[in-house]
C-alpha atoms as a PDB file:
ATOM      1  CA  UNK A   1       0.000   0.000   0.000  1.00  0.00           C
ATOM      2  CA  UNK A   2       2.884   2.612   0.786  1.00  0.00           C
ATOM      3  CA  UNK A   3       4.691   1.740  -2.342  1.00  0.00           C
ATOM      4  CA  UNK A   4       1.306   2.178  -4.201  1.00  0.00           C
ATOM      5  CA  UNK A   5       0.938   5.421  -2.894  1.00  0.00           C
ATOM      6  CA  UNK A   6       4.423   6.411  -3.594  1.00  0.00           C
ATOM      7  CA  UNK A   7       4.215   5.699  -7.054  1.00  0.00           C
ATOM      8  CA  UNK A   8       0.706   7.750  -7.439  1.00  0.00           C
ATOM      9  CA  UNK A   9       2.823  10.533  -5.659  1.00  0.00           C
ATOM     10  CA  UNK A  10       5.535  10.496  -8.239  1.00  0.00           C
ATOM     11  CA  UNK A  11       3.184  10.926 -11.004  1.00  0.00           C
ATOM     12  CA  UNK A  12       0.925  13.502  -9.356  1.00  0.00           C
ATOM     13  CA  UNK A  13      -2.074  11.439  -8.748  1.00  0.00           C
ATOM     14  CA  UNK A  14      -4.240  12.348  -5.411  1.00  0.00           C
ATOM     15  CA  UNK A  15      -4.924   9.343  -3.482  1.00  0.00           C
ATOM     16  CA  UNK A  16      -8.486   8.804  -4.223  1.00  0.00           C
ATOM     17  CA  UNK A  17      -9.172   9.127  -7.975  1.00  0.00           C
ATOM     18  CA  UNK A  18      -9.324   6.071 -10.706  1.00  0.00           C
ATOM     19  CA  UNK A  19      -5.608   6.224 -12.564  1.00  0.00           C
ATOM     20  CA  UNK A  20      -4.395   5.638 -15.914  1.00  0.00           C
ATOM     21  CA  UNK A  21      -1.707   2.545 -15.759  1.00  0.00           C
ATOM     22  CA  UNK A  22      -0.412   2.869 -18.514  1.00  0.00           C
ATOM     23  CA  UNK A  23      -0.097   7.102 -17.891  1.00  0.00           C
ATOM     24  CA  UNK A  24       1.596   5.753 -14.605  1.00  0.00           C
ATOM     25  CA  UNK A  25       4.104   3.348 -16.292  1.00  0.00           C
ATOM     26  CA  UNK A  26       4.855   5.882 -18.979  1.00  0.00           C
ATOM     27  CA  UNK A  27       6.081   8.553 -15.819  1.00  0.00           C
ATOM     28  CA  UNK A  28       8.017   5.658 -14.164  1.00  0.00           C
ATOM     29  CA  UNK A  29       9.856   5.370 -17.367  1.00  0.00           C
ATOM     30  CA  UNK A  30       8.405   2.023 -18.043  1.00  0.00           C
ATOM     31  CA  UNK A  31       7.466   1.192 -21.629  1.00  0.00           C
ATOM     32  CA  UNK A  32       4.279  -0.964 -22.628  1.00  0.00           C
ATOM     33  CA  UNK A  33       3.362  -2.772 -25.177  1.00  0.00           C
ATOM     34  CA  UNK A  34      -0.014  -4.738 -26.102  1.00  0.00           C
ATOM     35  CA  UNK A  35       0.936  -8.230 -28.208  1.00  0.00           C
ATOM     36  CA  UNK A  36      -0.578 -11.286 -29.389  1.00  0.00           C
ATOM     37  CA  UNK A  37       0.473 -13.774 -27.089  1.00  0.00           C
ATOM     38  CA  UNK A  38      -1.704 -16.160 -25.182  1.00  0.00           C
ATOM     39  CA  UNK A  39      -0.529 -15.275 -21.884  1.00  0.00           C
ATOM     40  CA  UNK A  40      -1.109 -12.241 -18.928  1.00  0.00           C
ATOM     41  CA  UNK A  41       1.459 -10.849 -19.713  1.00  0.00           C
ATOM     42  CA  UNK A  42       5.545 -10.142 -18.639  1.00  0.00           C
ATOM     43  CA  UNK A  43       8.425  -7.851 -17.269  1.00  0.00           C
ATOM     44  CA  UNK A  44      11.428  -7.293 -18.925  1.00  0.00           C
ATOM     45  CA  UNK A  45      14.001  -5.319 -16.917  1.00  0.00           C
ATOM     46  CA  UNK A  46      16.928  -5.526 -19.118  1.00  0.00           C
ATOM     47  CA  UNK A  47      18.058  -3.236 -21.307  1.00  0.00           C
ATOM     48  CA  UNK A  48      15.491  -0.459 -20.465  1.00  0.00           C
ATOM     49  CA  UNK A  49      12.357  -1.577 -18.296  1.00  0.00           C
ATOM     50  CA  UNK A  50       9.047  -2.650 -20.794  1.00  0.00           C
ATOM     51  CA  UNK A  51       5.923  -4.829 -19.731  1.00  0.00           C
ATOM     52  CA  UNK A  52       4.601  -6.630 -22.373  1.00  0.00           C
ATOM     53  CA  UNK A  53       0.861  -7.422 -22.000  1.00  0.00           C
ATOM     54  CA  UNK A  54      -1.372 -10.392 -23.881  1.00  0.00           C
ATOM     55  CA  UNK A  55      -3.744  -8.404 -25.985  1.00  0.00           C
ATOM     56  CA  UNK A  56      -6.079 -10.997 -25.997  1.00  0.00           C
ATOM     57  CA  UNK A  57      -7.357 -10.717 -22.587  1.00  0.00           C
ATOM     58  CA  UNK A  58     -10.036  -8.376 -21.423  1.00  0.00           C
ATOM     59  CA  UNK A  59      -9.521  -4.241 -20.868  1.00  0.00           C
ATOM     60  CA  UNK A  60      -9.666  -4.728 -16.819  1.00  0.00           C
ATOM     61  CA  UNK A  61      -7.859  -7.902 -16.907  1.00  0.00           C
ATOM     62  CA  UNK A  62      -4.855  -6.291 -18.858  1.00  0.00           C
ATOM     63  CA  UNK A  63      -5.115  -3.316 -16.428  1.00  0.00           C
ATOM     64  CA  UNK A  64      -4.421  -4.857 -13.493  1.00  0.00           C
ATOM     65  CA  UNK A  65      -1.420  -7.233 -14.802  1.00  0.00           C
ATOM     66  CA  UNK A  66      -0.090  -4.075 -15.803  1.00  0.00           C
ATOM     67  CA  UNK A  67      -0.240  -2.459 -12.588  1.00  0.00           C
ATOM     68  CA  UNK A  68       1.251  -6.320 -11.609  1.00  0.00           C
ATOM     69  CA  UNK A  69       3.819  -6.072 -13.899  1.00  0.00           C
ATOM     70  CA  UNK A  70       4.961  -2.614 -12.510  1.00  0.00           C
ATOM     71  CA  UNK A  71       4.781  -4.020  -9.536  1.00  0.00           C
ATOM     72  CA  UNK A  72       7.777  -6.254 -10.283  1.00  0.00           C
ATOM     73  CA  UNK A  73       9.690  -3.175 -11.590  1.00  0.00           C
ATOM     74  CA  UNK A  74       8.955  -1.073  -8.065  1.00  0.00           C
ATOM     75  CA  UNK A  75      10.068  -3.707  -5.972  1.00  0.00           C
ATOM     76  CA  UNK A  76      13.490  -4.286  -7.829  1.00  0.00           C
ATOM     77  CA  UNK A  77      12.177  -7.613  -9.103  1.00  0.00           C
ATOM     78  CA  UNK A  78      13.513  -9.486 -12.680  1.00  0.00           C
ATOM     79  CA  UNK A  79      12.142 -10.136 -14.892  1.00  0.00           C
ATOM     80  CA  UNK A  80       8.960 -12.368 -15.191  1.00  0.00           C
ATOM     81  CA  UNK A  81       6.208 -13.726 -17.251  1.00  0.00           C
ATOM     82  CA  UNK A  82       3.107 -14.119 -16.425  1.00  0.00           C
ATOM     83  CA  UNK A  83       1.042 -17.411 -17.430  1.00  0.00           C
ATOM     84  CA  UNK A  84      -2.881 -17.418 -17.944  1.00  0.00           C
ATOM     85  CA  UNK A  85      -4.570 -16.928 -14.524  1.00  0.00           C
ATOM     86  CA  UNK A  86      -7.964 -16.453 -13.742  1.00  0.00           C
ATOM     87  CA  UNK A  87      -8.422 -16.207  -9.417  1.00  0.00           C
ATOM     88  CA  UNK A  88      -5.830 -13.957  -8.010  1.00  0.00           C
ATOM     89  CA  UNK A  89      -7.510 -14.910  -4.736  1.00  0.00           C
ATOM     90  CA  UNK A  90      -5.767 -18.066  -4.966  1.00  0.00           C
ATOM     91  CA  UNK A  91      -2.497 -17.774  -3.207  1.00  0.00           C
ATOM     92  CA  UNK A  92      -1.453 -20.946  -2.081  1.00  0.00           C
ATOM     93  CA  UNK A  93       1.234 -22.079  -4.818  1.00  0.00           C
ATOM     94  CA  UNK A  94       2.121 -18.403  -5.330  1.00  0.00           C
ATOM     95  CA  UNK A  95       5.999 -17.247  -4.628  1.00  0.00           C
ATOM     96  CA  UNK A  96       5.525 -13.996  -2.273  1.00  0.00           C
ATOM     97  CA  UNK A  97       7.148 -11.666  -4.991  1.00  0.00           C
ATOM     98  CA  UNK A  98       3.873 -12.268  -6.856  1.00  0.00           C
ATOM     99  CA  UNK A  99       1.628 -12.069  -3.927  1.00  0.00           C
ATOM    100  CA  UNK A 100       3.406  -8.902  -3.193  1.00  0.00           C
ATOM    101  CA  UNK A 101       3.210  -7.032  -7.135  1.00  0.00           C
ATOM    102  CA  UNK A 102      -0.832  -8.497  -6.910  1.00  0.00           C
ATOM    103  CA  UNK A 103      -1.351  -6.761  -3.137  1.00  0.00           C
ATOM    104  CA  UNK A 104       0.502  -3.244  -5.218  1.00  0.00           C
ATOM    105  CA  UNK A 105      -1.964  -3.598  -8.167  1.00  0.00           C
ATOM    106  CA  UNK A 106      -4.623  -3.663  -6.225  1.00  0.00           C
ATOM    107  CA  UNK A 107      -3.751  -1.048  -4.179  1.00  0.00           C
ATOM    108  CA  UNK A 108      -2.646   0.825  -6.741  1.00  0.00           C
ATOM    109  CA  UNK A 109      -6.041   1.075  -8.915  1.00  0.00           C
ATOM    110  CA  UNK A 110      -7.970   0.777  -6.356  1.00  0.00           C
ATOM    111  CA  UNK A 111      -7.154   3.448  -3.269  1.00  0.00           C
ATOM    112  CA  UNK A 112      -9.038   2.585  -0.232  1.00  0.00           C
ATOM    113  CA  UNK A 113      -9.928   6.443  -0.298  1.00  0.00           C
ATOM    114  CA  UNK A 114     -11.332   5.992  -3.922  1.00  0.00           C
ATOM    115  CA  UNK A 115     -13.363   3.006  -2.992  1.00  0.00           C
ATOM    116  CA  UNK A 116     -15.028   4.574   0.340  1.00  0.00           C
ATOM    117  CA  UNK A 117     -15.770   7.853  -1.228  1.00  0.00           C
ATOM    118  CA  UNK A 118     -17.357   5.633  -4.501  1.00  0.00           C
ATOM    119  CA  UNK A 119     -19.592   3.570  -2.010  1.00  0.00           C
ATOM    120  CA  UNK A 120     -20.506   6.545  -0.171  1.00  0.00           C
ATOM    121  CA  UNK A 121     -21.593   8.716  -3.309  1.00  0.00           C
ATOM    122  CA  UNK A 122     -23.828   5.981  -4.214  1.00  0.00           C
ATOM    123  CA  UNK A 123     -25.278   5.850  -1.062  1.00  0.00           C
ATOM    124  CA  UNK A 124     -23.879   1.820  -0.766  1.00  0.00           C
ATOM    125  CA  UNK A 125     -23.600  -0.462   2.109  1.00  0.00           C
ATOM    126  CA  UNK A 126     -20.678  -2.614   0.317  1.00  0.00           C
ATOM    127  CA  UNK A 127     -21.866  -5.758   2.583  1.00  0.00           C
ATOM    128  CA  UNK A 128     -25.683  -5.429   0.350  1.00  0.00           C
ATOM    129  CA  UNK A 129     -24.092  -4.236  -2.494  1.00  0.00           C
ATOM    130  CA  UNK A 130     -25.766  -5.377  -5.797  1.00  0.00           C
ATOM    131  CA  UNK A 131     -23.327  -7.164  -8.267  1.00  0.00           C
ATOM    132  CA  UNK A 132     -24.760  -4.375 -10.714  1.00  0.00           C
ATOM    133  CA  UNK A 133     -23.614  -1.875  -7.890  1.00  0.00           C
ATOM    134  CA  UNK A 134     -19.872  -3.556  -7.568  1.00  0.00           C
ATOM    135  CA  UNK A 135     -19.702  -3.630 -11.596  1.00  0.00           C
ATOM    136  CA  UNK A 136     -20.244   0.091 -12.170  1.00  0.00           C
ATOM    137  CA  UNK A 137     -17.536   0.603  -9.575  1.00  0.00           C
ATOM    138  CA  UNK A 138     -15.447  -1.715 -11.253  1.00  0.00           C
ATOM    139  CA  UNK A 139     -15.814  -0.176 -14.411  1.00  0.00           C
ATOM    140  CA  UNK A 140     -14.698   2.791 -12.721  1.00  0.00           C
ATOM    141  CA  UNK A 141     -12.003   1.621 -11.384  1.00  0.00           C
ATOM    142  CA  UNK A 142     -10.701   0.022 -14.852  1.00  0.00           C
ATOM    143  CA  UNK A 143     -10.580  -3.172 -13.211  1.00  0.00           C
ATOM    144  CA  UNK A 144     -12.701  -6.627 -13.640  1.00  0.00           C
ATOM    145  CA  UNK A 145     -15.546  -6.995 -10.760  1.00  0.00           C
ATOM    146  CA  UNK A 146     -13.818 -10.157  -9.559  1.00  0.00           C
ATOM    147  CA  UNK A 147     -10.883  -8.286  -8.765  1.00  0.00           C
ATOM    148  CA  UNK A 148     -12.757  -5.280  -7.010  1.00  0.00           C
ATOM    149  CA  UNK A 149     -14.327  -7.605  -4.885  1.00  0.00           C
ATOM    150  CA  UNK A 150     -11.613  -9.688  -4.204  1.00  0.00           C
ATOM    151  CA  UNK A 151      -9.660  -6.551  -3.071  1.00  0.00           C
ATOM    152  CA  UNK A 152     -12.502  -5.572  -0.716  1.00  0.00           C
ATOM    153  CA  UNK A 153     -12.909  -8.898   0.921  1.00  0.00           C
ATOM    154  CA  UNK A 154      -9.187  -9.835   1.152  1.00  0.00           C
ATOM    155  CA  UNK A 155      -6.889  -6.635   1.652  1.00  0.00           C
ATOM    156  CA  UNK A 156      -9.335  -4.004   2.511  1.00  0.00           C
ATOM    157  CA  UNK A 157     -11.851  -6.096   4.976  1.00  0.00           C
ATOM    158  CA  UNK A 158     -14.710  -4.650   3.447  1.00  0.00           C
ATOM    159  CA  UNK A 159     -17.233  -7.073   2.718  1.00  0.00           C
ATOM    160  CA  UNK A 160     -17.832 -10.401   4.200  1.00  0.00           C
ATOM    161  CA  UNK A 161     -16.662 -13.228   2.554  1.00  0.00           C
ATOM    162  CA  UNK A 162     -20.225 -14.388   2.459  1.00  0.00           C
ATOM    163  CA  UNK A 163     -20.834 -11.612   0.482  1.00  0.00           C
ATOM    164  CA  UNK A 164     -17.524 -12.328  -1.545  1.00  0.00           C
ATOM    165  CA  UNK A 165     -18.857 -15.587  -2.184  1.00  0.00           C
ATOM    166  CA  UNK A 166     -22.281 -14.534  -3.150  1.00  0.00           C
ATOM    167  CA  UNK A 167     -20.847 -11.691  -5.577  1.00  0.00           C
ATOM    168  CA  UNK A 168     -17.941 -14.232  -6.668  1.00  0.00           C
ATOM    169  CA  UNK A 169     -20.699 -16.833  -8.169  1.00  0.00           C
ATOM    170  CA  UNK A 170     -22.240 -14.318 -10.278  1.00  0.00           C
ATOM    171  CA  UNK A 171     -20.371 -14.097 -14.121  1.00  0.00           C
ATOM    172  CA  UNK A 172     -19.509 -10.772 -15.899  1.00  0.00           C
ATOM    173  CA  UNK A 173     -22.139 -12.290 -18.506  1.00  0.00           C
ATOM    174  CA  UNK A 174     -25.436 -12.347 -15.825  1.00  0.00           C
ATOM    175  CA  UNK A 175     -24.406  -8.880 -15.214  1.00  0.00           C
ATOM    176  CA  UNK A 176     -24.742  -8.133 -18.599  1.00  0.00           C
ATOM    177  CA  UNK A 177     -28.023  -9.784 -18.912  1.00  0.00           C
ATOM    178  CA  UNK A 178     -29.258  -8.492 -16.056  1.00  0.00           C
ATOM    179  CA  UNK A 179     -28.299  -4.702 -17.692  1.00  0.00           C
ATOM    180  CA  UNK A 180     -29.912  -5.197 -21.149  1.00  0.00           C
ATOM    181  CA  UNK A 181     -32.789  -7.572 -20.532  1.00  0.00           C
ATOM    182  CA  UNK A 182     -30.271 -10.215 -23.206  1.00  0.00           C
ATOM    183  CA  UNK A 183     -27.512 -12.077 -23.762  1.00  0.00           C
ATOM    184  CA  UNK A 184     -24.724 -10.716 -25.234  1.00  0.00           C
ATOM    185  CA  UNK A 185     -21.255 -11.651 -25.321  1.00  0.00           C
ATOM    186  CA  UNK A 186     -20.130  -8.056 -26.322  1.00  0.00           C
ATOM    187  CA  UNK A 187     -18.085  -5.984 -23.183  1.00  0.00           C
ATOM    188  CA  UNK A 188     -20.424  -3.473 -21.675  1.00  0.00           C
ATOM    189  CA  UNK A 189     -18.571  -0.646 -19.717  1.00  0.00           C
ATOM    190  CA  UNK A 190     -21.494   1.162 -17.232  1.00  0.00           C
ATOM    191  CA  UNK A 191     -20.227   5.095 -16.491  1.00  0.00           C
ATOM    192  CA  UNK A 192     -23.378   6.063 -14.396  1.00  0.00           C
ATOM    193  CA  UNK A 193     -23.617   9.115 -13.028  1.00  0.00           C
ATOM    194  CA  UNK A 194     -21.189   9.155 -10.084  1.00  0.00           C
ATOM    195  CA  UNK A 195     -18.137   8.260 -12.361  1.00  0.00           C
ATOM    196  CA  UNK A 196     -15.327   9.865 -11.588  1.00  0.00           C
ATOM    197  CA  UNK A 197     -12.254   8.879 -13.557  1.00  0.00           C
ATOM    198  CA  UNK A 198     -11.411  11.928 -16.250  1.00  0.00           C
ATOM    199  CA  UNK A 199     -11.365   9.129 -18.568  1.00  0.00           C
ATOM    200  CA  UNK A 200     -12.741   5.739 -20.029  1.00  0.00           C
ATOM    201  CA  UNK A 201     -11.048   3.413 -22.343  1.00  0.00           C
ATOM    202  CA  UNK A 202     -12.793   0.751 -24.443  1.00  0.00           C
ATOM    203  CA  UNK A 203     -12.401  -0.993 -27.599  1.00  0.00           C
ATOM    204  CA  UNK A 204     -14.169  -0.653 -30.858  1.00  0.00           C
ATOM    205  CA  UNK A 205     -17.471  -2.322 -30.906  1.00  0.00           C
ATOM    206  CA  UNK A 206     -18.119  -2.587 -27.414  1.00  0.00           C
ATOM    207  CA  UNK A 207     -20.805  -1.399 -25.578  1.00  0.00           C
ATOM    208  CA  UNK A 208     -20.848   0.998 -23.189  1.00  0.00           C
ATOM    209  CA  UNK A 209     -23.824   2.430 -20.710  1.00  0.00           C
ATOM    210  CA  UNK A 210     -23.660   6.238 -20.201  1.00  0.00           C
ATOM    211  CA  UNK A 211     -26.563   8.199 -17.861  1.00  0.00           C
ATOM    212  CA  UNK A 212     -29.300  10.095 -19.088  1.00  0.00           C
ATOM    213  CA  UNK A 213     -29.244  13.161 -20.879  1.00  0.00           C
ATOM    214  CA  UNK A 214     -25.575  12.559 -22.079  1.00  0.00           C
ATOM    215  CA  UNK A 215     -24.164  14.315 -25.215  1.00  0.00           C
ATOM    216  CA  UNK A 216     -21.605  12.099 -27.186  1.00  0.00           C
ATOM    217  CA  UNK A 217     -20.351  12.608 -30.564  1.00  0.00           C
ATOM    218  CA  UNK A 218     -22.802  10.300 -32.580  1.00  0.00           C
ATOM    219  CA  UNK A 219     -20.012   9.460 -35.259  1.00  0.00           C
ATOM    220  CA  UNK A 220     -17.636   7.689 -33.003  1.00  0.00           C
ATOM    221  CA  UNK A 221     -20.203   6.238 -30.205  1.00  0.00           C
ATOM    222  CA  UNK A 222     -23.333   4.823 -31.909  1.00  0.00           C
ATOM    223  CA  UNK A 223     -26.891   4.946 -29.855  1.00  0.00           C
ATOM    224  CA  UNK A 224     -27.931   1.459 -29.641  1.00  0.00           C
ATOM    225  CA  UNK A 225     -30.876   1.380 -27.271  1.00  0.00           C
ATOM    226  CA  UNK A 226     -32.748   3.220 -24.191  1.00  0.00           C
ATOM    227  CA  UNK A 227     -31.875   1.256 -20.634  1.00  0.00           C
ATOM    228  CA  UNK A 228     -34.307   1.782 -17.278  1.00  0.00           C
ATOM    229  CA  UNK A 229     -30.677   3.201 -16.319  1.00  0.00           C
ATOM    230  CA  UNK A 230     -29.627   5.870 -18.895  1.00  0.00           C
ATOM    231  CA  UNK A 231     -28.895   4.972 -23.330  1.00  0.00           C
ATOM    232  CA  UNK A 232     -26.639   2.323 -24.314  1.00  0.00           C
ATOM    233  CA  UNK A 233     -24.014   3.032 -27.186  1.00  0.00           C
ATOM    234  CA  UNK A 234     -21.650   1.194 -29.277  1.00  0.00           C
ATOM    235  CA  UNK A 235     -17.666   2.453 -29.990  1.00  0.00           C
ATOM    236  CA  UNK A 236     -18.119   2.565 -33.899  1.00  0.00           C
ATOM    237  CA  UNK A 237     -14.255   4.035 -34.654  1.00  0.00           C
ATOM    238  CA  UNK A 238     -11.075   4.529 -32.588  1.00  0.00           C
ATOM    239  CA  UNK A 239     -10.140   7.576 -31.337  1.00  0.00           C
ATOM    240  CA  UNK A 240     -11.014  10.203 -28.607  1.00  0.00           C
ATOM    241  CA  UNK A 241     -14.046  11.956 -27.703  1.00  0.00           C
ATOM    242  CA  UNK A 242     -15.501  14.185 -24.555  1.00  0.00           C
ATOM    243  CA  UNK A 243     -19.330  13.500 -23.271  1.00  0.00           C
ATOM    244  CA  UNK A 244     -21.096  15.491 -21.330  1.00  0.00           C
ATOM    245  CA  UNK A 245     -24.401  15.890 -19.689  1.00  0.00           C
ATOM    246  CA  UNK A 246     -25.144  19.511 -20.242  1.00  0.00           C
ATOM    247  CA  UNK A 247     -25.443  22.040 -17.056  1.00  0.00           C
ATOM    248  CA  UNK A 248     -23.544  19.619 -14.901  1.00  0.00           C
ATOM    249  CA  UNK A 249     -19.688  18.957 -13.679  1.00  0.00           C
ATOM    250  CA  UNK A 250     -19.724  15.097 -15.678  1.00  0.00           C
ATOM    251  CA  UNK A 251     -18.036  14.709 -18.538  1.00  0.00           C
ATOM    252  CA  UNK A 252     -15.389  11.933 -19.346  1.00  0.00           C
ATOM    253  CA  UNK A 253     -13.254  11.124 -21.834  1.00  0.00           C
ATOM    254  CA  UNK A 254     -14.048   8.021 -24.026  1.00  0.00           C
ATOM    255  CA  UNK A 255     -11.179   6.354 -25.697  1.00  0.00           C
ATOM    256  CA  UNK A 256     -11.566   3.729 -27.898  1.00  0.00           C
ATOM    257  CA  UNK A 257      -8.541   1.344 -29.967  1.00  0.00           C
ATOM    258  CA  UNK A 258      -8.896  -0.912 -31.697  1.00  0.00           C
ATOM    259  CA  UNK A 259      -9.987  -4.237 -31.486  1.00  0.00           C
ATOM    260  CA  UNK A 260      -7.192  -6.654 -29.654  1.00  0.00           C
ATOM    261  CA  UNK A 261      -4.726  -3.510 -30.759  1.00  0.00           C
ATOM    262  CA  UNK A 262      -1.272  -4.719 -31.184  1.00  0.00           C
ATOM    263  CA  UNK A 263       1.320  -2.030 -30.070  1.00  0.00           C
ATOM    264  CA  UNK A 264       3.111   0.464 -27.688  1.00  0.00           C
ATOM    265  CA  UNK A 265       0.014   1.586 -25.425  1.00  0.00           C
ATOM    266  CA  UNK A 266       0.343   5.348 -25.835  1.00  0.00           C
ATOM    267  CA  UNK A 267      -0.559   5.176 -29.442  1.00  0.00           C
ATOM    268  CA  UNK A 268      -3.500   3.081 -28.985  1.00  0.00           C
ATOM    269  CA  UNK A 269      -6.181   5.316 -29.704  1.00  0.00           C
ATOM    270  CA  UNK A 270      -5.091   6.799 -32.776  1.00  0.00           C
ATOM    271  CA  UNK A 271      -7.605   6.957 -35.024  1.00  0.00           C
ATOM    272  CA  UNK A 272      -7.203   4.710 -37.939  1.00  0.00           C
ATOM    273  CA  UNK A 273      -6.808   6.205 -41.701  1.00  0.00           C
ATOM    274  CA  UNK A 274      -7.387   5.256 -45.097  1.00  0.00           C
ATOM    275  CA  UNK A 275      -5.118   5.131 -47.571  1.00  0.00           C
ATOM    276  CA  UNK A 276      -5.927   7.216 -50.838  1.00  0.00           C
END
């Protein structure tokens, strides 16, 4: 937690707010790089410090092994690599220098401060939080709802773990189905109207849930549908666009790459051109 909050220091971040990883590796001198491997992802020290992250997994899963990966590179680890891995919860088997980078991810992307004020804002008990509730959070956050709740049962002692349990047993895709009334296998990112990260990254084609009376530039996110809970829209292009909900202080940034994008991670919202 200190070196979490150390390296948010460095980089100017308050202690509270949803972060950028990548931004955060990038002022740590840390290259990154998205690539088609079937793997997390891994840490190469030597010459000059890069993580190197499976572009084939989803946004919040490739979030949090990056904050992992930096993890290594705070702590003076080598380098590593990072096999396919679905419960971080399970520690058993795990050498403590992974343990360790997991415990500084965690902390890292999601500040206990962050996570109190977002529970309070939305008026939450986190013990009878819906799994709706903990996804919108965890969207938030950047980060899967697994991992949110994990972090809030296991490092931050703030649900049960019956209520770990109960949340752990429902899938990403009966949150989704609960959202839209179908099933989908598209990613759905929900921004309601207590976000409070300056920005939210997607890819093309996904889905994502904004509140009502949003303003979005129609070109580059695509209304879809009406939900009880605000419109739903789908990322039609790459590149970077500012909503809003007129006469209020929300307004995000949406950025969207491409599809399983292959490449250094600052360039991947550039907007893709045609050749003439």
């Amino acid at each position: 937690m200190q070196a979490s909050i150390t390296a948010r220091v460095r980089t100017g971040l308050d202690l509270k707010s949803p972060a950028c990883v990548y931004r955060i590796c990038e002022l740590h001198d840390v290259a990154v790089r998205f690539n088609d491997i079937n793997m997390e992802g891994m840490y190469d020290r030597t010459p000059k410090p890069r993580i190197h992250l499976s572009a084939l997994r989803p946004l919040g899963r490739r979030a949090f092994t990056c904050a992992h990966e930096l993890g290594h590179h705070i702590f003076g680890h080598g380098s590593t690599i990072e096999e396919l891995r679905e419960d971080q919860a399970n520690n058993a088997d795990r050498p403590p220098n992974e343990i360790l980078a997991d415990s500084f991810a965690s902390f890292l992307l999601m500040p206990t401060l962050g996570l109190r004020q977002a529970f309070a804002k939305r008026n939450l008990n986190p013990n009878s939080a819906t799994a709706l509730d903990m996804y919108a959070i965890a969207c938030n956050f950047g980060v899967g709802q697994a991992t949110l709740v994990n972090h809030l049962a296991y490092s931050l002692n703030m649900i049960s773990l019956v209520q770990r349990d109960r949340l752990g047993r429902i899938t990403p895709k009966m949150i989704r189905t609960e959202l839209l009334g179908e099933v989908v296998s598209t990613p759905v990112t929900i921004a309601d109207q207590y976000w409070t990260s300056s920005t939210l990254d997607m890819e093309q084609d996904a889905l994502l849930a904004l509140p009502p009376g949003v303003v979005v530039d129609a070109s580059m996110l695509v209304p879809e549908r009406d939900l009880a809970t605000g419109r739903l829209f789908r990322a039609a292009k790459c590149g970077i666009t500012r909503v809003v909900i007129p006469g209020t202080q929300w307004a995000t940034y949406v950025r969207v790459a491409r599809r399983q994008y292959v490449g250094l991670a600052r360039f991947r919202h550039l907007e893709e051109t045609s050749d003439e």
